[in-house]
Protein backbone atom coordinates (compact mmCIF):
# COMPACT_ATOMS: atom_id res chain seq x y z
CA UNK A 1 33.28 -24.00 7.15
CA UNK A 2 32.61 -23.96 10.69
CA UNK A 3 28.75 -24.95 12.00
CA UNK A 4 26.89 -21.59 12.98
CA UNK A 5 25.42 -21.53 16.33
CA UNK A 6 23.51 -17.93 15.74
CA UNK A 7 23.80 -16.70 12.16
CA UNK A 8 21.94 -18.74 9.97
CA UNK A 9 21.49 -18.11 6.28
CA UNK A 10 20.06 -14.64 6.12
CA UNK A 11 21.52 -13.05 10.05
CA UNK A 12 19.84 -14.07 13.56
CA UNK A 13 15.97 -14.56 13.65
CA UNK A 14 13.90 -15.77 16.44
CA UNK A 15 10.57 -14.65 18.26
CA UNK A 16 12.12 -10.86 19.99
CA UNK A 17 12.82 -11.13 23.55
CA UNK A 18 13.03 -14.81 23.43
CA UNK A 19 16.80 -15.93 23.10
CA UNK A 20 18.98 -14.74 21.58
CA UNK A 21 16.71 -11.51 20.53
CA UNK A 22 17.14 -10.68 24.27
CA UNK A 23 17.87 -7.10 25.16
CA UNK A 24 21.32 -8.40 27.01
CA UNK A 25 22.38 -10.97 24.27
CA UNK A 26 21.96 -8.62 21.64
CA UNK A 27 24.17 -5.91 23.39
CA UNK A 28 26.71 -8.61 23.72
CA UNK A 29 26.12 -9.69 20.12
CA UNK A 30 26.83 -5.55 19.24
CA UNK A 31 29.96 -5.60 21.51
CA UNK A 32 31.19 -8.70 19.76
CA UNK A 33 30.59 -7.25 16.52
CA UNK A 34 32.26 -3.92 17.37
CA UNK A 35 35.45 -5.55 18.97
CA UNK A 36 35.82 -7.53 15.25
CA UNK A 37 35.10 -4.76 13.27
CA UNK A 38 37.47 -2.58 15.67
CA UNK A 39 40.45 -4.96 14.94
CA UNK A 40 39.57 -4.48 11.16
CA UNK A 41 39.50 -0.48 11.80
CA UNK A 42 40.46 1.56 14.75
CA UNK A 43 37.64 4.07 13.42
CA UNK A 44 35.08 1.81 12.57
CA UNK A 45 31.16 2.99 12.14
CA UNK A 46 28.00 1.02 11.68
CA UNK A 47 25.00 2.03 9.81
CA UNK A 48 21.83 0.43 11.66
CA UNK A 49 18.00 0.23 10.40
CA UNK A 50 14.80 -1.53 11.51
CA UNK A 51 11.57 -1.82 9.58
CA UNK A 52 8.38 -1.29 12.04
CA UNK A 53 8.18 -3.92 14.28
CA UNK A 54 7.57 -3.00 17.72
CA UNK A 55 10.65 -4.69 19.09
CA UNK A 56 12.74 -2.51 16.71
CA UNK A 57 13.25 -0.15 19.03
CA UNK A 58 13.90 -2.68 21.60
CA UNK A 59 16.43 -4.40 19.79
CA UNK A 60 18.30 -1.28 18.18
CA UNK A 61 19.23 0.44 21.59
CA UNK A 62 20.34 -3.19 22.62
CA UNK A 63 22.63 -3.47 19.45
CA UNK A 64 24.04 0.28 19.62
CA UNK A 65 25.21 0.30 23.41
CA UNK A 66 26.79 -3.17 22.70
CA UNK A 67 28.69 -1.19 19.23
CA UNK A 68 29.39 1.78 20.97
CA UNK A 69 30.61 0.08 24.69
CA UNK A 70 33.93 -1.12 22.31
CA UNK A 71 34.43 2.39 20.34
CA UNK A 72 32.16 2.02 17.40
CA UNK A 73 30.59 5.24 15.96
CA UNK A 74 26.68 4.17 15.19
CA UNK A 75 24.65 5.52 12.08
CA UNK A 76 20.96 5.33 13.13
CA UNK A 77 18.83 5.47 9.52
CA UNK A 78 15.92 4.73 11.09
CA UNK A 79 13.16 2.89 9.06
CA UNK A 80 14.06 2.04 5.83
CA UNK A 81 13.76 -1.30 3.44
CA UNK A 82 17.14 -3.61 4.05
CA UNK A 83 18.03 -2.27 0.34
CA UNK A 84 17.89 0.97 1.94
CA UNK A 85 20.57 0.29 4.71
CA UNK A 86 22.66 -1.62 2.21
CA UNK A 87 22.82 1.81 0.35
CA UNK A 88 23.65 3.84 2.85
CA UNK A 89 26.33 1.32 4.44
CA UNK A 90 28.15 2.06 0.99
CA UNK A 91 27.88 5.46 0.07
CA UNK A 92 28.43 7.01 3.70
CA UNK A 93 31.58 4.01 3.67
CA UNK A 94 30.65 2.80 6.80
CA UNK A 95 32.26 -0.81 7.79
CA UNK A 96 29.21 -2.46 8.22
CA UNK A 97 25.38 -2.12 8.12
CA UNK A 98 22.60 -4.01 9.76
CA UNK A 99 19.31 -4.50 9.25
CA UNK A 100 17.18 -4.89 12.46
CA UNK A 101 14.03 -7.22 10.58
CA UNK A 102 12.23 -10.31 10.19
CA UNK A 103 10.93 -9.85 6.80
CA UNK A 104 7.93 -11.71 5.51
CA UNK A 105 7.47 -12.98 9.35
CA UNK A 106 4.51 -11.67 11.72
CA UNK A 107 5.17 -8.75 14.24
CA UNK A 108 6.47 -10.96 17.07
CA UNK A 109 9.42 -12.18 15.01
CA UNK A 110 12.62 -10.45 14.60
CA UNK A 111 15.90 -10.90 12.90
CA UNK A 112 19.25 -8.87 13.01
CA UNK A 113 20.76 -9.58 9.35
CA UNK A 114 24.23 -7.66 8.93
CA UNK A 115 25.97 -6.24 5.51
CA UNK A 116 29.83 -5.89 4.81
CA UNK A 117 31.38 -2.54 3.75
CA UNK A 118 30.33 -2.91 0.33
CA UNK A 119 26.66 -3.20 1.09
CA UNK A 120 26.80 -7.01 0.34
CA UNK A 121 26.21 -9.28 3.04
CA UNK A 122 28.69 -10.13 5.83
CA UNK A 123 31.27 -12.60 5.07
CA UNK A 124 31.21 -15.62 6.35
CA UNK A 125 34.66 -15.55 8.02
CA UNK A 126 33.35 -12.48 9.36
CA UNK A 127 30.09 -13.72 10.79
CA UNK A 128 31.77 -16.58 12.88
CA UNK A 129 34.24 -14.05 14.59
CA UNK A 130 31.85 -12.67 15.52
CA UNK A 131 29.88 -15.77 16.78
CA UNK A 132 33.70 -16.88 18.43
CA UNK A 133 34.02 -13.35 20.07
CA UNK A 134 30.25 -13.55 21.58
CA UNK A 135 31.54 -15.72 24.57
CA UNK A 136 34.35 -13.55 25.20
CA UNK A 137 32.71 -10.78 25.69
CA UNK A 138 32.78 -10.50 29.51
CA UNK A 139 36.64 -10.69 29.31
CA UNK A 140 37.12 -7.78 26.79
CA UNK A 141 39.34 -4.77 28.29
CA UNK A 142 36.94 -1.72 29.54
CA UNK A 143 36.70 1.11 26.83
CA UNK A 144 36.20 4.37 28.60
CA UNK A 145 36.57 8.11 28.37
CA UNK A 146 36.81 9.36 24.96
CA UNK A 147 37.82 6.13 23.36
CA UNK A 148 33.65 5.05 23.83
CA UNK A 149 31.61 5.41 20.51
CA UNK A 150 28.53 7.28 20.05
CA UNK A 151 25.29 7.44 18.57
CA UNK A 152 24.39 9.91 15.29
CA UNK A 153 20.87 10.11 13.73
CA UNK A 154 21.13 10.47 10.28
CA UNK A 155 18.52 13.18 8.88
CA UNK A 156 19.24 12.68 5.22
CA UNK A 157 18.96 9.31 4.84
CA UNK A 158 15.41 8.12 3.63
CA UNK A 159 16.18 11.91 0.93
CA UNK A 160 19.63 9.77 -0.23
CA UNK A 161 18.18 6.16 -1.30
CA UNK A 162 14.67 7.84 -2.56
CA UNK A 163 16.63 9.81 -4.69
CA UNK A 164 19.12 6.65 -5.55
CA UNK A 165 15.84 4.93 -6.79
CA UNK A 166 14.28 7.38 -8.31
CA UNK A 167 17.76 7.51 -10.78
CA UNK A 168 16.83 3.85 -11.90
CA UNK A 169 13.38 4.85 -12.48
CA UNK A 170 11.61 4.94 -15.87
CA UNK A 171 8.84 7.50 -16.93
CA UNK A 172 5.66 6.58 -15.40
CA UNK A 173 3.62 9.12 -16.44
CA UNK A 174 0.29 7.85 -17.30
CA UNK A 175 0.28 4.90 -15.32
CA UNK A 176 -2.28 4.02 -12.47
CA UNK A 177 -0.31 1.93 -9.96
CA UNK A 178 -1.44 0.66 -6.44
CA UNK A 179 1.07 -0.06 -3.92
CA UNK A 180 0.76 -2.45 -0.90
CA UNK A 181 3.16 -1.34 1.74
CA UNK A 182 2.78 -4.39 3.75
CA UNK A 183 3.12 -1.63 6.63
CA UNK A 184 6.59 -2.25 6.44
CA UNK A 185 9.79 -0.85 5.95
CA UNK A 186 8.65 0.87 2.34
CA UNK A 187 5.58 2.70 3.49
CA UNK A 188 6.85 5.80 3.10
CA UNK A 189 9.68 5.04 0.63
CA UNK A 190 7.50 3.45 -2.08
CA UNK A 191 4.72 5.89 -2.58
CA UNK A 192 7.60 8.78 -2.47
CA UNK A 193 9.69 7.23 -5.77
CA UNK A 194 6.73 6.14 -7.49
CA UNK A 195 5.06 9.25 -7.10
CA UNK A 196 8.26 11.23 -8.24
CA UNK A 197 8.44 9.01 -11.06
CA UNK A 198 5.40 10.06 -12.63
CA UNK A 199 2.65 7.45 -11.40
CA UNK A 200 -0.53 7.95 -10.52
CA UNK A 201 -0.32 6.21 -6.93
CA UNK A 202 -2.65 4.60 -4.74
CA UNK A 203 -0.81 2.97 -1.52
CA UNK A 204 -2.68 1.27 0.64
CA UNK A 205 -0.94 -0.54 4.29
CA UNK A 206 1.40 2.72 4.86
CA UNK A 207 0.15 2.98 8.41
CA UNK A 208 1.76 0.87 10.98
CA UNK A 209 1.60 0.44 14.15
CA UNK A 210 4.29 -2.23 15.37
CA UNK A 211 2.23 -4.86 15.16
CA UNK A 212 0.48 -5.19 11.93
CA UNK A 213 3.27 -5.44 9.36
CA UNK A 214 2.81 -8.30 6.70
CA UNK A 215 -0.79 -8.79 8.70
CA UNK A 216 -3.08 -10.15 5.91
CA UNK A 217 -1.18 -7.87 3.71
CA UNK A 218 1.94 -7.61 1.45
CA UNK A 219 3.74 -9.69 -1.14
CA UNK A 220 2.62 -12.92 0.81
CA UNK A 221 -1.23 -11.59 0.85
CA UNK A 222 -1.73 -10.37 -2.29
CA UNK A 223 -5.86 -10.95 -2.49
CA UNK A 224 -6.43 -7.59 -1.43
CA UNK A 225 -4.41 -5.82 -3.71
CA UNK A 226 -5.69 -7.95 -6.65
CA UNK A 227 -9.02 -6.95 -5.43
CA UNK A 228 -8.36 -2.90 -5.74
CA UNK A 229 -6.72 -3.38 -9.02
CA UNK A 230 -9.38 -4.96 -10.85
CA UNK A 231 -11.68 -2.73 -9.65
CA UNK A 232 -10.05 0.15 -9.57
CA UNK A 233 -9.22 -0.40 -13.60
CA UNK A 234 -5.41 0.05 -12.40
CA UNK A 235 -2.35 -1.00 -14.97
CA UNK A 236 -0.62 -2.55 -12.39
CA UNK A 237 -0.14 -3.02 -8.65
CA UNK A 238 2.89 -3.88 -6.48
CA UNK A 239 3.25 -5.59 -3.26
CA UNK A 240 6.49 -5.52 -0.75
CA UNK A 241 7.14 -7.59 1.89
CA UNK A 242 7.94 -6.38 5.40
CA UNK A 243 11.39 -5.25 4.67
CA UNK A 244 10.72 -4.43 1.09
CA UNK A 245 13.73 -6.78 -0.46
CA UNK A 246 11.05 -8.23 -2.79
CA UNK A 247 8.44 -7.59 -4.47
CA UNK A 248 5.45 -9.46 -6.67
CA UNK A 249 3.44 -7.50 -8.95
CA UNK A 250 -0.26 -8.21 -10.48
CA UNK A 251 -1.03 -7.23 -13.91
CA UNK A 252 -4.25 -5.07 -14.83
CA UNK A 253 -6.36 -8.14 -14.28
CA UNK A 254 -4.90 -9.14 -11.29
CA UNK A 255 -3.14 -12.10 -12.03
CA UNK A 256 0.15 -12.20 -10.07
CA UNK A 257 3.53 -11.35 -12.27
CA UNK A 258 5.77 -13.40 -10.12
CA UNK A 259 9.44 -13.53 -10.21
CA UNK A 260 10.03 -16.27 -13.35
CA UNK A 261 8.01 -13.50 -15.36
CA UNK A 262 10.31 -11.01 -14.09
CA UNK A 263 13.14 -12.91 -14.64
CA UNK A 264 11.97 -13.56 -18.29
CA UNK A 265 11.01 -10.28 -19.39
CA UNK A 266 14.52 -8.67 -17.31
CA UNK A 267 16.94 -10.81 -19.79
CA UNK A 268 15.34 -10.49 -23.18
CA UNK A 269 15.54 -6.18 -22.08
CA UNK A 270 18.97 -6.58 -20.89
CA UNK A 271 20.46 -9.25 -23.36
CA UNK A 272 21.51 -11.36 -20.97
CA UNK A 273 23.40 -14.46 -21.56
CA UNK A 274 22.78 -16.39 -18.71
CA UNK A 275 20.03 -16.46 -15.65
CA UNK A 276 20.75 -18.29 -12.28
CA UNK A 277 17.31 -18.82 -10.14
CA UNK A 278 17.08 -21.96 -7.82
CA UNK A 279 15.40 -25.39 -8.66
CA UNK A 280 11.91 -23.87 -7.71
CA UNK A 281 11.40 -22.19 -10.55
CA UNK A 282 9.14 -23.21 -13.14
CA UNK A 283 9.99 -25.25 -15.91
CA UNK A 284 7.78 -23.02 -18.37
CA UNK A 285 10.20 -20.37 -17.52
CA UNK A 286 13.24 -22.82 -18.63
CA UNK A 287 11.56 -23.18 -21.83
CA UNK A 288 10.76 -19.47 -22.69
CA UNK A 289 14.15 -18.43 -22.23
CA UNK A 290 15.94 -21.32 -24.14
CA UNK A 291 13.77 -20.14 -26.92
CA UNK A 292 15.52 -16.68 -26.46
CA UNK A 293 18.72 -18.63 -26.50
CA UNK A 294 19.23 -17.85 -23.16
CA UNK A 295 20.74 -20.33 -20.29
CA UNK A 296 18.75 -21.13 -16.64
CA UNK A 297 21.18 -21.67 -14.35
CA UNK A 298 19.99 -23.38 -11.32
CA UNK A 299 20.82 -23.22 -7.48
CA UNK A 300 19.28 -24.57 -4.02
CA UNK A 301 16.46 -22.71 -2.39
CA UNK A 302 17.47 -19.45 -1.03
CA UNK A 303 18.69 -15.98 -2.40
CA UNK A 304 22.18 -16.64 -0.58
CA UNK A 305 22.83 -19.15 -2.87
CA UNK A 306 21.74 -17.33 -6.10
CA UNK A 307 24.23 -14.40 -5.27
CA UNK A 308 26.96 -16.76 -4.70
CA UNK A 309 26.45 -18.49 -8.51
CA UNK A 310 26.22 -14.98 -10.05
CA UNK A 311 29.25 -14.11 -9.11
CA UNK A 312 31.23 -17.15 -9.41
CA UNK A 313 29.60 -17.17 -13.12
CA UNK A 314 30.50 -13.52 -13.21
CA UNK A 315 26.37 -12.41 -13.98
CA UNK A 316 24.57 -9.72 -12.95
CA UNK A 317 20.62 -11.13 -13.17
CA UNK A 318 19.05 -14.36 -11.19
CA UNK A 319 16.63 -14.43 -8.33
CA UNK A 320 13.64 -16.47 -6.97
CA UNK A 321 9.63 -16.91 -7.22
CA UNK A 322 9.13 -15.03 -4.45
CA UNK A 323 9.94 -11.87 -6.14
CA UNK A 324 13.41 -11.63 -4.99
CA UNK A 325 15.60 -10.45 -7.48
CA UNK A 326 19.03 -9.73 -7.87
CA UNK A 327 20.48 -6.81 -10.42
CA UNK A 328 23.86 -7.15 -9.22
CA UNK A 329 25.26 -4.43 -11.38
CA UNK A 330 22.82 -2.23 -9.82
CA UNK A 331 22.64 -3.53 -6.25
CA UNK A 332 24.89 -5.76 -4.22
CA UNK A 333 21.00 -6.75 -2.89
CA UNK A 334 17.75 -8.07 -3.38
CA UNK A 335 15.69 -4.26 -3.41
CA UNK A 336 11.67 -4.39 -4.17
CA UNK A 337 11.24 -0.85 -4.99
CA UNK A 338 14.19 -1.03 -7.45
CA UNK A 339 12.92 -4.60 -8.94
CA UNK A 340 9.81 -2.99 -9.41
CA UNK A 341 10.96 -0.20 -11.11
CA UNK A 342 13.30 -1.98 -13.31
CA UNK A 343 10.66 -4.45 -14.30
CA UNK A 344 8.73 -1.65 -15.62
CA UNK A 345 11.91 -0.50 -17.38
CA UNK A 346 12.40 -3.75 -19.02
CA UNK A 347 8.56 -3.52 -19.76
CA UNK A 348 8.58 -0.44 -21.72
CA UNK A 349 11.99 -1.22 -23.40
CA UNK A 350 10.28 -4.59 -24.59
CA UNK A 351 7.27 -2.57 -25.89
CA UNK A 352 4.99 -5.18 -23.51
CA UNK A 353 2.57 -5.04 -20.93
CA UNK A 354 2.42 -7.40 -17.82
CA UNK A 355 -0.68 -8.84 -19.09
CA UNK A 356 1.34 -10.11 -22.62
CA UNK A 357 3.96 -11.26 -19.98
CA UNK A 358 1.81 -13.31 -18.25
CA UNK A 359 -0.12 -14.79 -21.00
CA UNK A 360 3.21 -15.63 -22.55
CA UNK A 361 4.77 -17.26 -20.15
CA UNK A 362 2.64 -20.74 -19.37
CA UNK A 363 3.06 -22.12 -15.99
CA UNK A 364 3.59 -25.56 -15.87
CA UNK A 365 1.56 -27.52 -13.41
CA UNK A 366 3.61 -28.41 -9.91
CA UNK A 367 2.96 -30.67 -6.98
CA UNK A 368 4.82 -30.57 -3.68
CA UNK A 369 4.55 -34.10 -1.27
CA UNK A 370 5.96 -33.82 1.73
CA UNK A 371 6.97 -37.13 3.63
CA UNK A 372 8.03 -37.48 7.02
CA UNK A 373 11.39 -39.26 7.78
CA UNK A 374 12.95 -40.31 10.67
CA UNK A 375 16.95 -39.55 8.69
CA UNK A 376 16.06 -37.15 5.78
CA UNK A 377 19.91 -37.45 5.19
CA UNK A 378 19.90 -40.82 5.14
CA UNK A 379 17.11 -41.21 2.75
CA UNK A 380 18.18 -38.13 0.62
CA UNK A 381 21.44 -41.14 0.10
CA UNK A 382 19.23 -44.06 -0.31
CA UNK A 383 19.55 -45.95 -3.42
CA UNK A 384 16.01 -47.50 -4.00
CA UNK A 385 14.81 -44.16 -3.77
CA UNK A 386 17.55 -42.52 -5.97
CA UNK A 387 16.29 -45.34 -8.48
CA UNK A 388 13.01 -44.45 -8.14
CA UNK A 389 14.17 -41.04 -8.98
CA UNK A 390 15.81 -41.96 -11.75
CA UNK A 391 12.26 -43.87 -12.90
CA UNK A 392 10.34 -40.64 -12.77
CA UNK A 393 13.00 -39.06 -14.97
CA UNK A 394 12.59 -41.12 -17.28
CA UNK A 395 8.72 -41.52 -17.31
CA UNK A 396 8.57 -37.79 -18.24
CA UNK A 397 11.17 -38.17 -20.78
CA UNK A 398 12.80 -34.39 -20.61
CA UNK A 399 8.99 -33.38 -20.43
CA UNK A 400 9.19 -32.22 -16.78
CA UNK A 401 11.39 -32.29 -13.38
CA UNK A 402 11.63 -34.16 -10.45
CA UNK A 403 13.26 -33.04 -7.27
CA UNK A 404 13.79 -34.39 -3.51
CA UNK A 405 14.85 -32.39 -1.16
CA UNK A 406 15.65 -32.03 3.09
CA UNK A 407 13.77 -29.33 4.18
CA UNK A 408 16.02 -26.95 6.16
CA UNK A 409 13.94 -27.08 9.43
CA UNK A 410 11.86 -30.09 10.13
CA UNK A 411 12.34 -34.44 9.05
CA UNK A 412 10.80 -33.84 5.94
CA UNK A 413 11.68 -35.05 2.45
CA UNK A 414 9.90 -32.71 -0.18
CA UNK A 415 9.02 -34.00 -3.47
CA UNK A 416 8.52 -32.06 -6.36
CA UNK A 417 7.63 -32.91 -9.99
CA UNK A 418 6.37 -30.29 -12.57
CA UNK A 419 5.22 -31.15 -16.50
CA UNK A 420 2.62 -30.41 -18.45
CA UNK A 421 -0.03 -33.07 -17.73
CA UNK A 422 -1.23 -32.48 -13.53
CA UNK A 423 -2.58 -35.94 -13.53
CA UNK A 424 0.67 -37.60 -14.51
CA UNK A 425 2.91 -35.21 -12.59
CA UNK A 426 0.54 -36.34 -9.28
CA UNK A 427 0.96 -39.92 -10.29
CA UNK A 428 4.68 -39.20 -10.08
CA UNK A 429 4.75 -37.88 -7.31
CA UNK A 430 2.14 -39.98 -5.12
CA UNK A 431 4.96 -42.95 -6.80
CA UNK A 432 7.82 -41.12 -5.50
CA UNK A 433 6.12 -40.04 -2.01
CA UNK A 434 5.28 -44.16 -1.09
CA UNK A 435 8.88 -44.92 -1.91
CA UNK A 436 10.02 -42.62 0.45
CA UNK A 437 8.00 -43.32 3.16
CA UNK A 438 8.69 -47.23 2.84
CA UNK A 439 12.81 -46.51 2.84
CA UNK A 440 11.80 -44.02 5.51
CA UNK A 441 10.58 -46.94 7.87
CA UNK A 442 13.22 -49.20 6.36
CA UNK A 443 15.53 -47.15 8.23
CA UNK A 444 14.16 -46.22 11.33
């Protein structure tokens, strides 16, 4: 494949007006995108969404004139979670949808992530046409007259995907739930469906104000929320990110039901065969579910690659710590709101509560070293330390894992090892960090 030189692996990200989240690059990045999607279909339309950044608005007109300066017909949704867009991109059968959103990232960071016709994410093929067509874009033929696109706000839309989640939702009468909105992209969504469902809600971030999504809040702040559940003698609470594609959830204690318990509980409801989740996840997790004769499948870091070993393995169910989950035969995307309710689903199908779950399921301790390299490629390659690997492996004796790996942005080599006994698994891994470091200088 082709290097990227915008997309990376989940769309464009980057501080908003910095470049590329520049007003003009954007609109070029939207004319690009329409002139591909044009070739694909004379009549082509794009849904677009933001969550509740600031910049959103910003970066949305940017993105429409670009789409409708080459004839593209643009669906503004408005805010709504990414799941949200991905829904409406499929059942109004639009050609593409895109998701104006940083996530999990502060206010000042933005990110313009788009889906294919399906709801699924863009193709890759796709994505670098459009990257190709970018520097083209000042020699594309004028569109003019009645050939231009325009711009429709769609009314219905938040109505359409409530009411798509609240047909996966169990009965949740009886329950006291309190939701963190992270005010983000859920804050009105959430509270709606749970509501409608039958809990007894208490949301808390569902006001913002462009600049304080995921501020000290959400699924990557969940203190607070832990906080109003224990003393609010709540059965649960739930916590979305900024763009509600994940979600964590603390049980009435307040201990955090991450996603290996939600991966857990998911199969044994669903009878699945297999689970793919990436080489993060916790060993105890690996051991519950071979118990339930049930296979862990794992992938690198990163939801992209999850979805791409479901469906070369043909599964439906796999996902990450962070509380991104896939249901593939019920989304072509990671949703919070719907892994939330389907958790609960599971839960009640099990005949469990989230406090059993987490009891059950026994973390095993995990250390992360990170050691600066001068070639993390290199050393990733080198020998000793593949040897060294190989040691550590056999030290634990099938007890626990070991795993080096490049980080994506910076000359680090991290080291992982998980088992059951922390002082050994830091030994290991203090062992496995000096090696580095030595071939490290070795080679520079």
């Amino acid at each position: 494949m082709s290097e990227r030189k915008y997309f990376g692996t989940d769309g464009v990200r980057a501080v908003a007006g910095e470049f590329p989240l520049t007003a003009a690059w954007v609109m070029n990045l939207g004319a690009a995108a329409g002139e591909v999607l044009k070739r694909q279909n004379p009549r082509a339309s794009v849904v677009i969404g933001k969550d509740t950044r600031q910049s959103g608005d910003m970066l949305e007109a940017a993105l429409a004139a670009g789409l409708t300066a080459r004839g593209v017909t643009v669906i503004h949704v408005g805010v709504l979670p990414t799941p949200g867009v991905s829904y409406l991109t499929r059942h109004l059968g639009a050609d593409a949808g895109v998701v104006i959103s940083a996530s999990h990232n502060p206010y000042q960071d933005n990110g313009i992530k788009f889906f294919g016709p399906g709801g699924q994410k863009l193709s890759d093929a796709t994505e670098l046409e459009i990257e190709a067509a970018i520097d083209e874009v000042p020699t594309f033929a004028p569109v003019t007259g009645v050939a231009l696109g325009s711009v429709t706000n769609y009314a219905e839309a938040e109505r359409l995907y409530v009411n798509y989640l609240r047909s996966h939702a169990p009965d949740l009468s009886g329950l006291k739930v309190a939701l963190d909105c992270a005010n983000g992209a859920a804050y009105r969504v959430a509270p709606k469906v749970f509501q409608a469902a039958g809990a007894d809600v208490f949301a808390v971030y569902t006001t913002p104000d462009g600049h304080n999504i995921n501020r000290g809040c959400g699924s990557t702040h969940l203190e607070h929320l832990q906080q109003i559940v224990r003393g609010g003698s709540y059965d649960l609470g739930v916590a979305f990110d900024g763009d509600a594609d994940r979600a964590l959830l603390v049980d009435s204690r307040g201990n955090v039901i991450q996603g290996d318990h939600m991966l857990l509980l998911a199969a044994r409801a669903r009878g699945e065969a297999a689970v793919v989740t990436t080489i993060m996840a916790n060993m105890g997790l690996e051991v519950k579910l071979r118990e339930s004769g049930i296979r862990l499948e794992r992938t690198a870091v990163g939801d992209r690659y999850v979805h791409e070993r479901l469906h070369e393995q043909g599964l439906t169910l796999g996902g990450e710590q962070s509380g991104h989950v896939l249901f593939l035969d019920v989304s072509p995307t990671g949703d919070g709101v719907l892994t939330a309710l389907l958790t609960l689903r599971a839960m009640q199908a099990q005949g469990t509560t989230l406090d059993a779950l987490h009891d059950e399921l026994v973390m095993f301790p995990q250390t992360l070293v990170n050691v600066r390299v001068g070639d993390k490629k290199a050393i990733s390659r080198d020998a000793e330390v593949q040897q060294a690997v190989s040691a550590a492996e056999a030290r634990l004796n099938g007890r626990g894992r070991v795993n080096l790996r490049p980080s994506g942005t910076e000359n680090l080599i991290r080291v992982m090892v998980e088992g059951p006994d922390e002082a050994e698994i830091h030994e290991v891994a203090a062992g496995l960090a000096r090696v580095v470091e030595e071939r490290g200088r070795v080679g520079a």
